[in-house]
C-alpha atoms as a PDB file:
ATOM      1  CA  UNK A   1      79.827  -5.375 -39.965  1.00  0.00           C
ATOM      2  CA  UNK A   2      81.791  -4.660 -43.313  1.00  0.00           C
ATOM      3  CA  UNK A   3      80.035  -5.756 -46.940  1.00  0.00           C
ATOM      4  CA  UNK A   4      81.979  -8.656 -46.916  1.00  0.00           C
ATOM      5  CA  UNK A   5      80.144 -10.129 -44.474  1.00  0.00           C
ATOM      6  CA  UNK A   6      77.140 -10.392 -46.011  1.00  0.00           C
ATOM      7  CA  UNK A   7      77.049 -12.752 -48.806  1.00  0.00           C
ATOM      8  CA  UNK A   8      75.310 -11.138 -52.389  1.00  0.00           C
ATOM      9  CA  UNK A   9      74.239 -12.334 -55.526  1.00  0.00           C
ATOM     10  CA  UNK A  10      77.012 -10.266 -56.847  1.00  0.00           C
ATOM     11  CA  UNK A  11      79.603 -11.861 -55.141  1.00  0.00           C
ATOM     12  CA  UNK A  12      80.445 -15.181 -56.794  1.00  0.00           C
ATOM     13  CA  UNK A  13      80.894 -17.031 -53.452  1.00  0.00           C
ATOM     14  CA  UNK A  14      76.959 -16.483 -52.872  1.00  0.00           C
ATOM     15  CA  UNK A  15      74.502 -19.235 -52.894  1.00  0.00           C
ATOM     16  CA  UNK A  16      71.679 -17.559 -52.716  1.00  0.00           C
ATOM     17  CA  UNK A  17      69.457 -18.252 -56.600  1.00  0.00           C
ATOM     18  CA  UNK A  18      68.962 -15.159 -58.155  1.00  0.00           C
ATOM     19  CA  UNK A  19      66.151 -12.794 -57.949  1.00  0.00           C
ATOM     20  CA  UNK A  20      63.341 -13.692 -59.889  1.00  0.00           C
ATOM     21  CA  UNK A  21      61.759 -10.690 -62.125  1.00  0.00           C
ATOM     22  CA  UNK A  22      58.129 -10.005 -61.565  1.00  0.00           C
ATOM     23  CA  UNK A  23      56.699 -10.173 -64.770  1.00  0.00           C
ATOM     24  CA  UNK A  24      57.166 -11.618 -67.974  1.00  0.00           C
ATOM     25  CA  UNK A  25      58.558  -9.705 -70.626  1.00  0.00           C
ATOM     26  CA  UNK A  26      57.177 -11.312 -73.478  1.00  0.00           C
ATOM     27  CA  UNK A  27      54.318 -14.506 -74.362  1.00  0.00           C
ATOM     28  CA  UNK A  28      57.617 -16.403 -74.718  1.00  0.00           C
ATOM     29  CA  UNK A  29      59.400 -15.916 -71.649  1.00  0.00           C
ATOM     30  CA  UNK A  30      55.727 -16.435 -69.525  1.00  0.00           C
ATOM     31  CA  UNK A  31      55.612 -19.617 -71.055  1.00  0.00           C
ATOM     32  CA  UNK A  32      59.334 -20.562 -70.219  1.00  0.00           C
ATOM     33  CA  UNK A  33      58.724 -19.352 -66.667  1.00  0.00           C
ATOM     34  CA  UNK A  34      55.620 -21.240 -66.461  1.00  0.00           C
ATOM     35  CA  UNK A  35      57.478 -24.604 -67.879  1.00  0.00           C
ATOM     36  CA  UNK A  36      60.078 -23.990 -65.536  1.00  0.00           C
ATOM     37  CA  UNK A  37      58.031 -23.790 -62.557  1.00  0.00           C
ATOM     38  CA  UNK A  38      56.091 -26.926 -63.571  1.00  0.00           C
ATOM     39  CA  UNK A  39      59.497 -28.865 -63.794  1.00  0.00           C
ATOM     40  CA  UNK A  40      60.868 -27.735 -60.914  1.00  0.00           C
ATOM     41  CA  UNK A  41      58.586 -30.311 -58.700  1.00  0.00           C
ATOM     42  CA  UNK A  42      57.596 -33.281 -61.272  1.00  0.00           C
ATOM     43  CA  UNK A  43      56.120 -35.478 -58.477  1.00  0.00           C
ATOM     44  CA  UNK A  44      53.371 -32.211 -58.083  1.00  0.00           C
ATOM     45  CA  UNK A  45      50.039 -33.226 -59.310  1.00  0.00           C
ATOM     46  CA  UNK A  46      49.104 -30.895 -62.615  1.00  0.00           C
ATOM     47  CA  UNK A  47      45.482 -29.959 -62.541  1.00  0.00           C
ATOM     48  CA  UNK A  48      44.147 -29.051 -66.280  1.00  0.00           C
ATOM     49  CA  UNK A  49      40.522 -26.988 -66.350  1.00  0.00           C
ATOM     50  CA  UNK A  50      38.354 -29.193 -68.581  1.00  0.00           C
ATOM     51  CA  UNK A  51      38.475 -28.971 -72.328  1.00  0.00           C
ATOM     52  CA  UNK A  52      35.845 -26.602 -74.136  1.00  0.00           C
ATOM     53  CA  UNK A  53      34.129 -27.025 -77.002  1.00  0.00           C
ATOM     54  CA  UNK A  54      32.447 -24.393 -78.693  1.00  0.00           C
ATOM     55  CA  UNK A  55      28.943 -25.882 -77.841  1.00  0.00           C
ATOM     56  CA  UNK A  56      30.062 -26.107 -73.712  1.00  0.00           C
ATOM     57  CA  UNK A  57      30.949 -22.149 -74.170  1.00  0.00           C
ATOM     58  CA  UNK A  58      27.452 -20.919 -74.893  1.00  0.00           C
ATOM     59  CA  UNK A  59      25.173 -21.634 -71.721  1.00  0.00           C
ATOM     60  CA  UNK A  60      21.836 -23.407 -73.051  1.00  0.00           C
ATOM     61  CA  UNK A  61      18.949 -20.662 -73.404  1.00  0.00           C
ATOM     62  CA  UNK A  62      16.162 -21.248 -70.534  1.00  0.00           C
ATOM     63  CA  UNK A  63      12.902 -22.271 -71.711  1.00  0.00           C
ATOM     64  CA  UNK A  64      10.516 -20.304 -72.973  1.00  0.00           C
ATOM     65  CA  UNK A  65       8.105 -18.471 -70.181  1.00  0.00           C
ATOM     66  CA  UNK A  66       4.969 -20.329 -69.266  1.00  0.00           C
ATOM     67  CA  UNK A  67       3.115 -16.897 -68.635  1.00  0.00           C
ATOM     68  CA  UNK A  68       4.152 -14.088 -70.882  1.00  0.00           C
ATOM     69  CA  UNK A  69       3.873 -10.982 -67.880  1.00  0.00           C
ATOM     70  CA  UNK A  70       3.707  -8.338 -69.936  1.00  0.00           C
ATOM     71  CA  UNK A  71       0.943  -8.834 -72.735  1.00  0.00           C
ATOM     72  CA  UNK A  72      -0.617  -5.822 -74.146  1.00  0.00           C
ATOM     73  CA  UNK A  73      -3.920  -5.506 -74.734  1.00  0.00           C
ATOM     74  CA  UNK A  74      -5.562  -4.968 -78.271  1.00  0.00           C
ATOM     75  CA  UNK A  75      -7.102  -1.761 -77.109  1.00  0.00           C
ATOM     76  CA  UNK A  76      -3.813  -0.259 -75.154  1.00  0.00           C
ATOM     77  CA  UNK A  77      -1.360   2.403 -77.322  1.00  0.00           C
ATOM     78  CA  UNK A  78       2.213   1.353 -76.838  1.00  0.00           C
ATOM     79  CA  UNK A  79       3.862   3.261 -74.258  1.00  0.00           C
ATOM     80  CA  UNK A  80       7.543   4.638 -74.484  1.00  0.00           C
ATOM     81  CA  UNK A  81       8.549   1.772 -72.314  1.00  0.00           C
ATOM     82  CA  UNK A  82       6.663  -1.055 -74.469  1.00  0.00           C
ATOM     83  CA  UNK A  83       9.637  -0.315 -77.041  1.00  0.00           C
ATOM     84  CA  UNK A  84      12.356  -2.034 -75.138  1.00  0.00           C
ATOM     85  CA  UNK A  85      10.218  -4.823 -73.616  1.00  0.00           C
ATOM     86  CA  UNK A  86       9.021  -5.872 -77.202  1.00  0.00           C
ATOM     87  CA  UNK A  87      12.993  -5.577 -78.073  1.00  0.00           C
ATOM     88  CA  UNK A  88      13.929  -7.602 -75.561  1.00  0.00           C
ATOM     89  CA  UNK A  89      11.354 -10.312 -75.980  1.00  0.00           C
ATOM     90  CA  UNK A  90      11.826 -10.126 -79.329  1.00  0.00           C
ATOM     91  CA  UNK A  91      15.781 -10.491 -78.868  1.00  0.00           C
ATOM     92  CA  UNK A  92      15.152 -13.763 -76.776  1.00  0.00           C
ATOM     93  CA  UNK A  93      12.647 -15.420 -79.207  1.00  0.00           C
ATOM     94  CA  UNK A  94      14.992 -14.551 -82.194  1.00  0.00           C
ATOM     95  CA  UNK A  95      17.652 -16.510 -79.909  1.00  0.00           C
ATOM     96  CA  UNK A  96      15.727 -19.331 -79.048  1.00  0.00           C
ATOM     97  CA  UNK A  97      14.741 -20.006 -82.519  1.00  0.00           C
ATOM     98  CA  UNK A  98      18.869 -19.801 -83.835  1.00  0.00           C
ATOM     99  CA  UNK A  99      19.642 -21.887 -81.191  1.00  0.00           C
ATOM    100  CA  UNK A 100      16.889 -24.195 -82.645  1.00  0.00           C
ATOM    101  CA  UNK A 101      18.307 -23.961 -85.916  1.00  0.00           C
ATOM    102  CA  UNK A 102      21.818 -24.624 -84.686  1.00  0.00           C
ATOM    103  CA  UNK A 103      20.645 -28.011 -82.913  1.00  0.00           C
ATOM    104  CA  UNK A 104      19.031 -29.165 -86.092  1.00  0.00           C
ATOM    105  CA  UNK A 105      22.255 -28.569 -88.149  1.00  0.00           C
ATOM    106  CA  UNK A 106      24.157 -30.319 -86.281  1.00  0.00           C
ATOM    107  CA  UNK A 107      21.518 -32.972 -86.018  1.00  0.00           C
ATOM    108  CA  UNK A 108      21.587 -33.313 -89.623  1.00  0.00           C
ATOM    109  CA  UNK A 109      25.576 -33.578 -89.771  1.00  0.00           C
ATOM    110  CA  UNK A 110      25.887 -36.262 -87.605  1.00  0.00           C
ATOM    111  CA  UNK A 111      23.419 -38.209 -89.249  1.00  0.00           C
ATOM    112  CA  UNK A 112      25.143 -37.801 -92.288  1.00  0.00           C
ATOM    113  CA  UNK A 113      28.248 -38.523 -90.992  1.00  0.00           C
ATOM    114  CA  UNK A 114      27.016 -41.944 -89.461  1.00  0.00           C
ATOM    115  CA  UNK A 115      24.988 -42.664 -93.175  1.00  0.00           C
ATOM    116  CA  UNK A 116      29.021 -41.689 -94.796  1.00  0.00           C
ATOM    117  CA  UNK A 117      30.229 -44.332 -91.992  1.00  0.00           C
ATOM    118  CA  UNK A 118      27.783 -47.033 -92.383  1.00  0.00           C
ATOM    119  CA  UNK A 119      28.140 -46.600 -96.230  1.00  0.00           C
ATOM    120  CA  UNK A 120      32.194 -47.015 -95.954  1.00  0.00           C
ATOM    121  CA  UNK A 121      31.764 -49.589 -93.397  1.00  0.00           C
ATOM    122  CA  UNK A 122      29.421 -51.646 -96.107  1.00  0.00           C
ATOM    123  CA  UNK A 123      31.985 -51.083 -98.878  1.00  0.00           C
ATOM    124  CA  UNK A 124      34.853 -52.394 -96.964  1.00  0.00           C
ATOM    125  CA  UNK A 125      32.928 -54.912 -95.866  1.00  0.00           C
ATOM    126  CA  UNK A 126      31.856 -56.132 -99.294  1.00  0.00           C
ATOM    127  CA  UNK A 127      35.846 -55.239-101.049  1.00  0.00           C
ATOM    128  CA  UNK A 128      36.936 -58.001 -97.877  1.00  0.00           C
ATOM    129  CA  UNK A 129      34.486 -60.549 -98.437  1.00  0.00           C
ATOM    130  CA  UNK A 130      34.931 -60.223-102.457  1.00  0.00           C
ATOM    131  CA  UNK A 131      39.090 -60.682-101.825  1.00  0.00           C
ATOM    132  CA  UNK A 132      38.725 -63.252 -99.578  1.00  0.00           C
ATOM    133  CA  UNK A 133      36.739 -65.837-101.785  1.00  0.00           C
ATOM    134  CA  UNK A 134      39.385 -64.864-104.709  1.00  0.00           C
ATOM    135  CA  UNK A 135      41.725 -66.089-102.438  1.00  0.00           C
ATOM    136  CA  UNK A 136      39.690 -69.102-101.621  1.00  0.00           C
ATOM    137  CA  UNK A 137      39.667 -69.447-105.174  1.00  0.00           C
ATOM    138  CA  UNK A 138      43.320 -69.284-105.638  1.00  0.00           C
ATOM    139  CA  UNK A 139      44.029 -71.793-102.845  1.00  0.00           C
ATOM    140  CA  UNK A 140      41.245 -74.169-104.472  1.00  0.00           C
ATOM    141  CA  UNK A 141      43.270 -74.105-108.100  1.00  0.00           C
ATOM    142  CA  UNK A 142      46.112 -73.778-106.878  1.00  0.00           C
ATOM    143  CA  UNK A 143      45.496 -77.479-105.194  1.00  0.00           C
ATOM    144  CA  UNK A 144      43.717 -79.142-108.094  1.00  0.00           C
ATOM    145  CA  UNK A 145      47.071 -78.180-110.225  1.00  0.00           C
ATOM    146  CA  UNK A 146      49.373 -79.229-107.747  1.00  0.00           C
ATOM    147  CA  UNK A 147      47.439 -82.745-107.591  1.00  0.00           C
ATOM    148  CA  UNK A 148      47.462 -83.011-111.026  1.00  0.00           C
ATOM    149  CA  UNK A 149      50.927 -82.880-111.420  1.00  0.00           C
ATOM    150  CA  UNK A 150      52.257 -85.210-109.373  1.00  0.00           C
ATOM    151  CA  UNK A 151      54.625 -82.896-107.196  1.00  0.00           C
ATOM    152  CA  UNK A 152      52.002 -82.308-104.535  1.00  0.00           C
ATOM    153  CA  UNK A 153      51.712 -78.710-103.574  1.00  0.00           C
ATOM    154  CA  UNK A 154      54.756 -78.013-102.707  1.00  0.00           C
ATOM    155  CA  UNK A 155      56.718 -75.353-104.789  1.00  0.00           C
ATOM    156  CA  UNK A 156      60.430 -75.449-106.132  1.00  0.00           C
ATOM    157  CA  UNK A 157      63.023 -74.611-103.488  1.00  0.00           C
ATOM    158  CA  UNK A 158      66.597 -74.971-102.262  1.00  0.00           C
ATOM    159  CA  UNK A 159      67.543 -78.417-101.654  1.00  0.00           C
ATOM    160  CA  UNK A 160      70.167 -78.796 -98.857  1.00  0.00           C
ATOM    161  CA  UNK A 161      71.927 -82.452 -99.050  1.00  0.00           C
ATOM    162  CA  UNK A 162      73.555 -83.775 -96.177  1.00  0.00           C
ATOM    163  CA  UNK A 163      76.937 -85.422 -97.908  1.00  0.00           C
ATOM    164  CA  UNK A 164      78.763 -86.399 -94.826  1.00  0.00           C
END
């Protein structure tokens, strides 16, 4: 068997697609090869992971311990290993009570939010309302001078006569 049997990329009677490189070499080119392989098969069903705020990141701290284990007694030194178990309690209440804070902040700027919304909601509500009886107004004048003159409420306008 001689190399022209065997058909290669480099010869230009060769169907086989070319050899695709391993690895990206830039962000760019990963996200072209990515693209590409999504539109190769457009009838393939695209699965997206769920969206993430920055609340859904953070797992929710566990409740606080019905029974504290290690308590100390009043008459007890602290031992060399007391150090890091008041650390770390002390690390967990500290978090508890930030998360606590947190929860209330955002509490508070939702309910001012919905008190900015209600508020805008009232004003629109009351510009509408005050436009709409000017307008009744308008109609209701505009009708008394109409009636008064004699033309009925009709304005001026092209007249088309039919000469034929």
């Amino acid at each position: 068997m001689s190399s022209t049997d065997k058909p290669t990329k480099t010869d230009p009677q060769s169907t086989r697609p070319l050899k695709k490189s391993r690895r990206a070499l830039s962000p760019t080119s990963a996200q072209a090869s990515q693209l590409q392989a999504l539109f190769s098969n457009p009838t393939q069903e695209i699965r997206l992971p769920p969206p993430q705020s920055s609340s859904s990141t953070r797992k929710p701290l566990p409740p606080p311990p019905e029974i504290v284990t290690n308590v100390q007694g009043s008459s007890a030194g602290a031992g060399s290993g007391e150090f890091h178990v008041y650390k770390a309690a002390r690390r967990r209440e500290y978090e508890r009570l930030r998360q606590m804070d947190e929860d209330l902040a955002k509490e508070k700027e939702v309910e001012d939010f919905e008190a900015r919304r209600r508020e805008r909601e009232r004003e629109d509500a009351e510009r509408t309302r005050k436009n709409r009886e000017k307008r009744e107004r308008k109609r209701k004048n505009k009708g008394k001078a109409g009636s008064g003159s004699g033309g009925g409420t009709e304005g001026p306008g092209l007249v088309i006569h039919d000469d034929d």
